[in-house]
PDB file of N, CA and C in Angstrom:
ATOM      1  N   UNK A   1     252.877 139.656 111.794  1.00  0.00           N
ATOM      2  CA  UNK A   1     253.330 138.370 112.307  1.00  0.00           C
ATOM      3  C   UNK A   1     253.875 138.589 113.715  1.00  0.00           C
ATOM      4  N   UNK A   2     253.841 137.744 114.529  1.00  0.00           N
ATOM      5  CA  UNK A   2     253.714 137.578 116.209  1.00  0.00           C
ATOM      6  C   UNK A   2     254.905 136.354 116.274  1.00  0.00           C
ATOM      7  N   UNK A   3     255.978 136.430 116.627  1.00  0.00           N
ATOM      8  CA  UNK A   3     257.078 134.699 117.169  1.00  0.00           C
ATOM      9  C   UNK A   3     257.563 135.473 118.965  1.00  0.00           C
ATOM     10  N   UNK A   4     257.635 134.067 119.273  1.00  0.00           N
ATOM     11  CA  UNK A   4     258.546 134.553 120.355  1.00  0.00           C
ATOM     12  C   UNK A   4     260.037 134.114 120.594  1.00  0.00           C
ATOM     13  N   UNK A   5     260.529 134.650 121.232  1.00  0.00           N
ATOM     14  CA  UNK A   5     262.037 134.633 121.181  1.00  0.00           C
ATOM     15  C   UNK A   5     262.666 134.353 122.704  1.00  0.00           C
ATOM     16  N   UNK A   6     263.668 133.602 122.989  1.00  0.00           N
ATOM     17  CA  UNK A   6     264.159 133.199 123.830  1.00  0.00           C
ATOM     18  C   UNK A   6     265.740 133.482 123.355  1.00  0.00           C
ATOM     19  N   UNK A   7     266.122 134.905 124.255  1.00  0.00           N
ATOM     20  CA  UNK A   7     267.412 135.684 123.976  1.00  0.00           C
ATOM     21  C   UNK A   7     268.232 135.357 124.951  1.00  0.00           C
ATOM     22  N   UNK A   8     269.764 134.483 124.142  1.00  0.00           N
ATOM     23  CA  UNK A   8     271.117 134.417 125.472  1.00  0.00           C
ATOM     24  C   UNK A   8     271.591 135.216 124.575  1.00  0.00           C
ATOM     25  N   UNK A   9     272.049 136.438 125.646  1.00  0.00           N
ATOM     26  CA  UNK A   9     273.176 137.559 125.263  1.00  0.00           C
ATOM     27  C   UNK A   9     274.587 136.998 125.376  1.00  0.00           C
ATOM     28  N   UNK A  10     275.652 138.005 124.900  1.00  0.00           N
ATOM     29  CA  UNK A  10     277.026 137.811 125.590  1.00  0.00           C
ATOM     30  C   UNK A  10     277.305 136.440 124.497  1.00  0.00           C
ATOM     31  N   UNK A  11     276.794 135.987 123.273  1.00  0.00           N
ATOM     32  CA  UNK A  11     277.134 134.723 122.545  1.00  0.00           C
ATOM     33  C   UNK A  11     278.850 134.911 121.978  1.00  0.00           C
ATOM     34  N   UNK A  12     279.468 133.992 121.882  1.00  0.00           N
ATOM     35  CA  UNK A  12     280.532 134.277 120.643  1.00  0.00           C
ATOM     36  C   UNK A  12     280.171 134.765 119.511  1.00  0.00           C
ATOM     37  N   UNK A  13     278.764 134.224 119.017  1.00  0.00           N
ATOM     38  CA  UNK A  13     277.991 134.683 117.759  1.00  0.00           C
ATOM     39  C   UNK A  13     276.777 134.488 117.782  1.00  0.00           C
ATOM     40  N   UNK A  14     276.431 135.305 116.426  1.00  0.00           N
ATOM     41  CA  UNK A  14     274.684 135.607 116.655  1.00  0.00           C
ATOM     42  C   UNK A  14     274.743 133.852 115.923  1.00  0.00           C
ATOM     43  N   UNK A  15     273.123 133.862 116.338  1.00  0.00           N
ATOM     44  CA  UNK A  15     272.613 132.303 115.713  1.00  0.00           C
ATOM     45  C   UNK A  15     270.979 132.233 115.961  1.00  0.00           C
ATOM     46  N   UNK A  16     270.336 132.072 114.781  1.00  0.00           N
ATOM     47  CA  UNK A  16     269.058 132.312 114.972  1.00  0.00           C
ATOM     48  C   UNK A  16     268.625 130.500 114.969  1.00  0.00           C
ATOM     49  N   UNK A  17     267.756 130.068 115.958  1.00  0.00           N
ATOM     50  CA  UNK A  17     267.536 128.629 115.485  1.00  0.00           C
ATOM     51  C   UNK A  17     265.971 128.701 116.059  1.00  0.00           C
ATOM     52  N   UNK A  18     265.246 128.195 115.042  1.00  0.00           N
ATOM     53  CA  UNK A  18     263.622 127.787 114.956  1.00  0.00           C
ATOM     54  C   UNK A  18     263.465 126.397 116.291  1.00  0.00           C
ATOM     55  N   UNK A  19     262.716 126.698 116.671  1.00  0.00           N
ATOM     56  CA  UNK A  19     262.565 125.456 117.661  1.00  0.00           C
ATOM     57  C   UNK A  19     261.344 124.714 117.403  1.00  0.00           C
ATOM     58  N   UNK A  20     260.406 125.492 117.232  1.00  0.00           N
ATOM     59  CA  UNK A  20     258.661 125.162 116.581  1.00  0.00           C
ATOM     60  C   UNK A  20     258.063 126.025 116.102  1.00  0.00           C
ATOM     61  N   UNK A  21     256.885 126.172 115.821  1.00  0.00           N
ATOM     62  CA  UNK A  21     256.389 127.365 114.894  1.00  0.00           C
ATOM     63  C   UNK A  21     256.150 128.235 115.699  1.00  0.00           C
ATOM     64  N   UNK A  22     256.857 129.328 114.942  1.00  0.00           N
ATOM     65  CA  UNK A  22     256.821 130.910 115.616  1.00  0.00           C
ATOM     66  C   UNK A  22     257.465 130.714 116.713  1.00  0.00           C
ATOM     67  N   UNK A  23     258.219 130.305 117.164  1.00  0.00           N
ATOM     68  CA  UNK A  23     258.810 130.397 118.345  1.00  0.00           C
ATOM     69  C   UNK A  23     260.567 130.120 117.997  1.00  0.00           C
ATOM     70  N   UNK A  24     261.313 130.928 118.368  1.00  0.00           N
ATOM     71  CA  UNK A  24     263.218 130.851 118.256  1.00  0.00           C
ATOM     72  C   UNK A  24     263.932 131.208 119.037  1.00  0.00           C
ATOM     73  N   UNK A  25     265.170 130.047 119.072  1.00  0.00           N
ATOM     74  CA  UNK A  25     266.338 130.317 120.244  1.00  0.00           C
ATOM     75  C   UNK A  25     267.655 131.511 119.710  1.00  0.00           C
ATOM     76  N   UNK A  26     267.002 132.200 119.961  1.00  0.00           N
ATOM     77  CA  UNK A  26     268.513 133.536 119.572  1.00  0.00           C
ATOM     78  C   UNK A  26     269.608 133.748 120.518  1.00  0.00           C
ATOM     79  N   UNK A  27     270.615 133.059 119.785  1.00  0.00           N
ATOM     80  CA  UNK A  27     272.212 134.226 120.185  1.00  0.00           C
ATOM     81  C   UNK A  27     272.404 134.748 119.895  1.00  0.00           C
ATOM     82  N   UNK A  28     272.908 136.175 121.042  1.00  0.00           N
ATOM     83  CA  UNK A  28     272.931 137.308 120.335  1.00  0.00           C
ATOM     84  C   UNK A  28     274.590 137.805 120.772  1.00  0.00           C
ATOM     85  N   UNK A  29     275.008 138.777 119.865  1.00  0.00           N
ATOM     86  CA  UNK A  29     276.694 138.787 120.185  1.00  0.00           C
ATOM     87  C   UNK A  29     276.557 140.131 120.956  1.00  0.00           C
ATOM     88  N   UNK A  30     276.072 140.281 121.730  1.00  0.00           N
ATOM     89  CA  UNK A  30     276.276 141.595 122.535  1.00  0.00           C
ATOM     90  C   UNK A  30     275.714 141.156 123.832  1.00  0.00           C
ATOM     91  N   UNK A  31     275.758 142.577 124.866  1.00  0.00           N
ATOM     92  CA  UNK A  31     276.245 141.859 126.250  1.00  0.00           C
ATOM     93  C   UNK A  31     274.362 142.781 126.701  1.00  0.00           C
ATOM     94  N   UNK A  32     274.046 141.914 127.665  1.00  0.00           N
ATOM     95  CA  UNK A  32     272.483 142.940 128.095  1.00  0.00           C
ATOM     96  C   UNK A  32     272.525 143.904 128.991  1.00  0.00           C
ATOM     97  N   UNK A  33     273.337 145.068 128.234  1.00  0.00           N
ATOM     98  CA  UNK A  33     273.133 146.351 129.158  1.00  0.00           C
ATOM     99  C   UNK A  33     272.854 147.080 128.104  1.00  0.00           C
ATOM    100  N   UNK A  34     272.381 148.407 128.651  1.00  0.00           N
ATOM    101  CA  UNK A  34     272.040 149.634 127.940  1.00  0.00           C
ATOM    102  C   UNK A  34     271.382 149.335 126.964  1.00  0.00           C
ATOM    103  N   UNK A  35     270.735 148.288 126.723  1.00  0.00           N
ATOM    104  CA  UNK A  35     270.085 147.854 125.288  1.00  0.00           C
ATOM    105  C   UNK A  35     270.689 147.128 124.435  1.00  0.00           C
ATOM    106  N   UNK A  36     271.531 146.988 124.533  1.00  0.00           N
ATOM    107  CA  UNK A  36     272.746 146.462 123.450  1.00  0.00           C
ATOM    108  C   UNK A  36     272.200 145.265 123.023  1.00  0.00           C
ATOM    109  N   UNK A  37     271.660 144.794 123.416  1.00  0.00           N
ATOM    110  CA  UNK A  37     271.301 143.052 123.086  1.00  0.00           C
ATOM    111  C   UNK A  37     269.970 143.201 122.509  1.00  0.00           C
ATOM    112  N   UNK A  38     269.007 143.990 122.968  1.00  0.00           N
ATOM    113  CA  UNK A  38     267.670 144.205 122.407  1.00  0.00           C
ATOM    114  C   UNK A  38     268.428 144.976 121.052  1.00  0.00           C
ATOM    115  N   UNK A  39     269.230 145.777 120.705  1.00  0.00           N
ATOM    116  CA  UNK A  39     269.045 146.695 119.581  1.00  0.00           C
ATOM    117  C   UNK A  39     269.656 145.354 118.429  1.00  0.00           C
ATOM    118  N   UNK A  40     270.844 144.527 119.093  1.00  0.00           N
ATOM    119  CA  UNK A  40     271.365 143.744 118.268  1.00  0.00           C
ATOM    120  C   UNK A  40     270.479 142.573 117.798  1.00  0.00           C
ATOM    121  N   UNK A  41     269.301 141.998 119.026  1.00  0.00           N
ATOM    122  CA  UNK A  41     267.966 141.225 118.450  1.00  0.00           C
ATOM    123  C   UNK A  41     267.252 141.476 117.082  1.00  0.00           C
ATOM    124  N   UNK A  42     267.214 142.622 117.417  1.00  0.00           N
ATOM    125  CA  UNK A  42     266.253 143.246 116.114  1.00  0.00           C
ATOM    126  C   UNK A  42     267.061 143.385 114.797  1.00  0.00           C
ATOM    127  N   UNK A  43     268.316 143.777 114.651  1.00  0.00           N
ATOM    128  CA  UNK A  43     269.553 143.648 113.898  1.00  0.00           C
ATOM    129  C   UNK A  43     268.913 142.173 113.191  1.00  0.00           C
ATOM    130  N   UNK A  44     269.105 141.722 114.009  1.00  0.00           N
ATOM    131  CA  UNK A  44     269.396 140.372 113.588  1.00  0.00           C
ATOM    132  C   UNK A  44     268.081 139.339 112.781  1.00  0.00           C
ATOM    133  N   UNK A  45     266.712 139.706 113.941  1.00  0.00           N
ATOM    134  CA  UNK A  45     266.183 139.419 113.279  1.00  0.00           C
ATOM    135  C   UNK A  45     265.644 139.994 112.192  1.00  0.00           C
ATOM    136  N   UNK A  46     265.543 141.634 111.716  1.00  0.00           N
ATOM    137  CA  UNK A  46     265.711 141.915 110.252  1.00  0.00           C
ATOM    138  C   UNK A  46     266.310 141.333 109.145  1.00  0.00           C
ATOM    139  N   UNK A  47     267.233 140.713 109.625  1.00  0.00           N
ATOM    140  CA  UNK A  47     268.512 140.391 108.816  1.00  0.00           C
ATOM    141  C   UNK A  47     267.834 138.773 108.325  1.00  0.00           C
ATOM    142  N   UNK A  48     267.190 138.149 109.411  1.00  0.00           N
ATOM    143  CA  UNK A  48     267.009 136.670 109.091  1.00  0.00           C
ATOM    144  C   UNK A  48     265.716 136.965 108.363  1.00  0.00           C
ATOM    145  N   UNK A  49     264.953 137.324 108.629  1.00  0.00           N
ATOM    146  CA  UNK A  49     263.688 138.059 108.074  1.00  0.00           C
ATOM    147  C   UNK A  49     263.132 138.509 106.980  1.00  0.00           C
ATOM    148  N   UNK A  50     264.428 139.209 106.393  1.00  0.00           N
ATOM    149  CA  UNK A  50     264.725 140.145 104.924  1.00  0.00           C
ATOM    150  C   UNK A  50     263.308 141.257 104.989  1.00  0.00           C
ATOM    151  N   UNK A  51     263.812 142.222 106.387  1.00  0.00           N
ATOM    152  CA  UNK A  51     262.479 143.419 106.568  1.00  0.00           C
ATOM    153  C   UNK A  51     263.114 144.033 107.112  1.00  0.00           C
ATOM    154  N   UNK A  52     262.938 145.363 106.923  1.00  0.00           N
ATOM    155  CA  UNK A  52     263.905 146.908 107.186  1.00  0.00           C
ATOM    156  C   UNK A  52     263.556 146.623 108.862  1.00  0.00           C
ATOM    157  N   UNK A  53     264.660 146.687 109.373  1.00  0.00           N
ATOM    158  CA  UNK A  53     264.361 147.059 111.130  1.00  0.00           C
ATOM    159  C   UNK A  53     263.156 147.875 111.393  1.00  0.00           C
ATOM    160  N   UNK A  54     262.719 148.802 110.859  1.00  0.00           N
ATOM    161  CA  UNK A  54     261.905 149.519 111.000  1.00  0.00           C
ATOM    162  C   UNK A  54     260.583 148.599 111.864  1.00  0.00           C
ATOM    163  N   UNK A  55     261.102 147.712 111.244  1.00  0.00           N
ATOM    164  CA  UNK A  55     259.599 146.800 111.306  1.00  0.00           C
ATOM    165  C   UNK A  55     259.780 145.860 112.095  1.00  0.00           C
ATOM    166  N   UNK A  56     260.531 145.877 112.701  1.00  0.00           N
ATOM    167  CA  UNK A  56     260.728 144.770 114.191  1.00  0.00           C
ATOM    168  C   UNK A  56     260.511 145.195 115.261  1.00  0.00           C
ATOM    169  N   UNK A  57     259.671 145.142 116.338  1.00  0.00           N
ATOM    170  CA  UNK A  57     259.072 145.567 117.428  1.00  0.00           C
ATOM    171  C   UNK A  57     259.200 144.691 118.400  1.00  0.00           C
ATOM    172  N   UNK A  58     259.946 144.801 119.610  1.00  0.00           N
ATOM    173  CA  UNK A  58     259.949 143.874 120.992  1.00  0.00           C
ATOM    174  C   UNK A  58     258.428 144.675 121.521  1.00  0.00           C
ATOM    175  N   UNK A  59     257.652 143.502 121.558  1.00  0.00           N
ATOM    176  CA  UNK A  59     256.461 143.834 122.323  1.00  0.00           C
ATOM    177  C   UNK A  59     256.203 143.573 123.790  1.00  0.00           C
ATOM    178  N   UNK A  60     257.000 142.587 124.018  1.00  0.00           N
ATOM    179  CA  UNK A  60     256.323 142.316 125.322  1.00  0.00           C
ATOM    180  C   UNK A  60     258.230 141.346 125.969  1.00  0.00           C
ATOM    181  N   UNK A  61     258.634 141.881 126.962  1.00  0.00           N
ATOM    182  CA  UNK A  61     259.826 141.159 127.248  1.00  0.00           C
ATOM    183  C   UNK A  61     261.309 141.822 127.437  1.00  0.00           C
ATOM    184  N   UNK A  62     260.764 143.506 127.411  1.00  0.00           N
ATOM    185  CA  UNK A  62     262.094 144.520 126.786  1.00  0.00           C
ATOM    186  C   UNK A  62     263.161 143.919 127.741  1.00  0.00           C
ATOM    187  N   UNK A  63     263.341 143.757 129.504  1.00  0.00           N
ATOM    188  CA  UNK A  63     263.822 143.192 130.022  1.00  0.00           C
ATOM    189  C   UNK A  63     263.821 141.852 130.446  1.00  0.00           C
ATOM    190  N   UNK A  64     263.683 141.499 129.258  1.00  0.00           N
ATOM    191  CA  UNK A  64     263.369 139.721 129.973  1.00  0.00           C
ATOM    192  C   UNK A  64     264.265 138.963 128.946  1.00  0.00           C
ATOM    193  N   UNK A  65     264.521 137.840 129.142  1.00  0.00           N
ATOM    194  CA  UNK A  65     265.166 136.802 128.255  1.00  0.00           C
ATOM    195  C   UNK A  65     264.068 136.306 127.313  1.00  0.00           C
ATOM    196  N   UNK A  66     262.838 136.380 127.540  1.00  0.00           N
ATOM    197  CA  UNK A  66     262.032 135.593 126.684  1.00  0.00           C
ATOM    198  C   UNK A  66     260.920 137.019 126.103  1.00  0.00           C
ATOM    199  N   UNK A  67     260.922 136.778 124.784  1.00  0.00           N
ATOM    200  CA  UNK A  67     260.499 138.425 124.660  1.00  0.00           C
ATOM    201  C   UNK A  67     259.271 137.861 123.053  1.00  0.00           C
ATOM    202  N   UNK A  68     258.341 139.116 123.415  1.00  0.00           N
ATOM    203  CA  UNK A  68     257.735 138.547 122.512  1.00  0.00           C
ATOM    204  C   UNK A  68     257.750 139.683 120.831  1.00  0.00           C
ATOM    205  N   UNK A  69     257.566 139.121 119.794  1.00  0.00           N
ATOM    206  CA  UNK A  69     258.220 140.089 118.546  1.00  0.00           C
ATOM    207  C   UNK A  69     257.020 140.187 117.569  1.00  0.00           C
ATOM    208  N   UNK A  70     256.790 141.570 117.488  1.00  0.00           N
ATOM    209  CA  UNK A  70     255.669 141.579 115.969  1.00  0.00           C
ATOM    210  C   UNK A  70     256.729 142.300 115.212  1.00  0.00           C
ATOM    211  N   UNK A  71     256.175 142.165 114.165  1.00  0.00           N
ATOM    212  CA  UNK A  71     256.618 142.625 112.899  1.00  0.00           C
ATOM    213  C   UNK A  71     255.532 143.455 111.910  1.00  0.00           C
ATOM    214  N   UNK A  72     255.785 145.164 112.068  1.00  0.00           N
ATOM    215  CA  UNK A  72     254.780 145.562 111.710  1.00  0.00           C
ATOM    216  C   UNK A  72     254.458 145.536 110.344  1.00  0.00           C
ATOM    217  N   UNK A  73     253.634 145.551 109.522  1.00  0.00           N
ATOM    218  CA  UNK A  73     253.815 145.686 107.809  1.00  0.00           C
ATOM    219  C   UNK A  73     253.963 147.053 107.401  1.00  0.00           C
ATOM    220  N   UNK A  74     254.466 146.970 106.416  1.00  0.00           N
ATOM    221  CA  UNK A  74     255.304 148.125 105.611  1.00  0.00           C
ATOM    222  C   UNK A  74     253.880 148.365 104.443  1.00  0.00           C
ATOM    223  N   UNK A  75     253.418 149.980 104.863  1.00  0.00           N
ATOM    224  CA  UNK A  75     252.731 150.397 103.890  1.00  0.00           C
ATOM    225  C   UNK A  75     253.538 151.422 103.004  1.00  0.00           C
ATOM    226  N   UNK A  76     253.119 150.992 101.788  1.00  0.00           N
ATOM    227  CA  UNK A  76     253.468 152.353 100.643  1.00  0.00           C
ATOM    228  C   UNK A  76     252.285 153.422 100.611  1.00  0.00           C
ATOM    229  N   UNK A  77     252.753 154.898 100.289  1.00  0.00           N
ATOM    230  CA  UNK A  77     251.528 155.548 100.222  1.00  0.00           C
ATOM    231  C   UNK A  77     252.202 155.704  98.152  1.00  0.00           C
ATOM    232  N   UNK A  78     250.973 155.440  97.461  1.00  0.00           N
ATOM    233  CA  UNK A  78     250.955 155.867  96.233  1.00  0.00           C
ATOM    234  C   UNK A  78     250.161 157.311  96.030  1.00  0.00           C
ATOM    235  N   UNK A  79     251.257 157.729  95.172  1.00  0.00           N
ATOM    236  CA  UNK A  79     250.795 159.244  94.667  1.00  0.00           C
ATOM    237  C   UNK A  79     250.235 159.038  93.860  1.00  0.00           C
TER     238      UNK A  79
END
């Protein structure tokens, strides 16, 4: 799955809000240096998501406010 995201850092609080399909306005509670806001994005959207961070990928936007997000799928290997 592919959404894009439109990130204000520095929020009082996180707040995930849908605007249209695949596309969301994120507050994020951290400030945009050193990553802090990209690592807390992904935090977050795992969290809204219910998918191990593992699996949240900023693809396209690492420095930008408007960033674009896949979500890779989770394979099992069976023995």
């Amino acid at each position: 799955m592919i959404i894009s995201v439109k990130v204000i850092p520095n929020s009082k609080k996180s707040e995930v809000k849908k605007i249209g399909e695949n596309i969301f306005k994120i507050k994020v509670d951290a400030k945009a240096e050193d990553g802090k806001a990209n690592r807390r994005l992904v935090e977050i959207l795992a969290e809204y998501f219910k998918v191990p961070e593992s699996s949240v990928f900023i693809s396209k936007g690492v420095k930008s406010r408007n960033k674009t997000i896949e979500f890779k799928s989770i394979s099992k290997s069976f023995e």
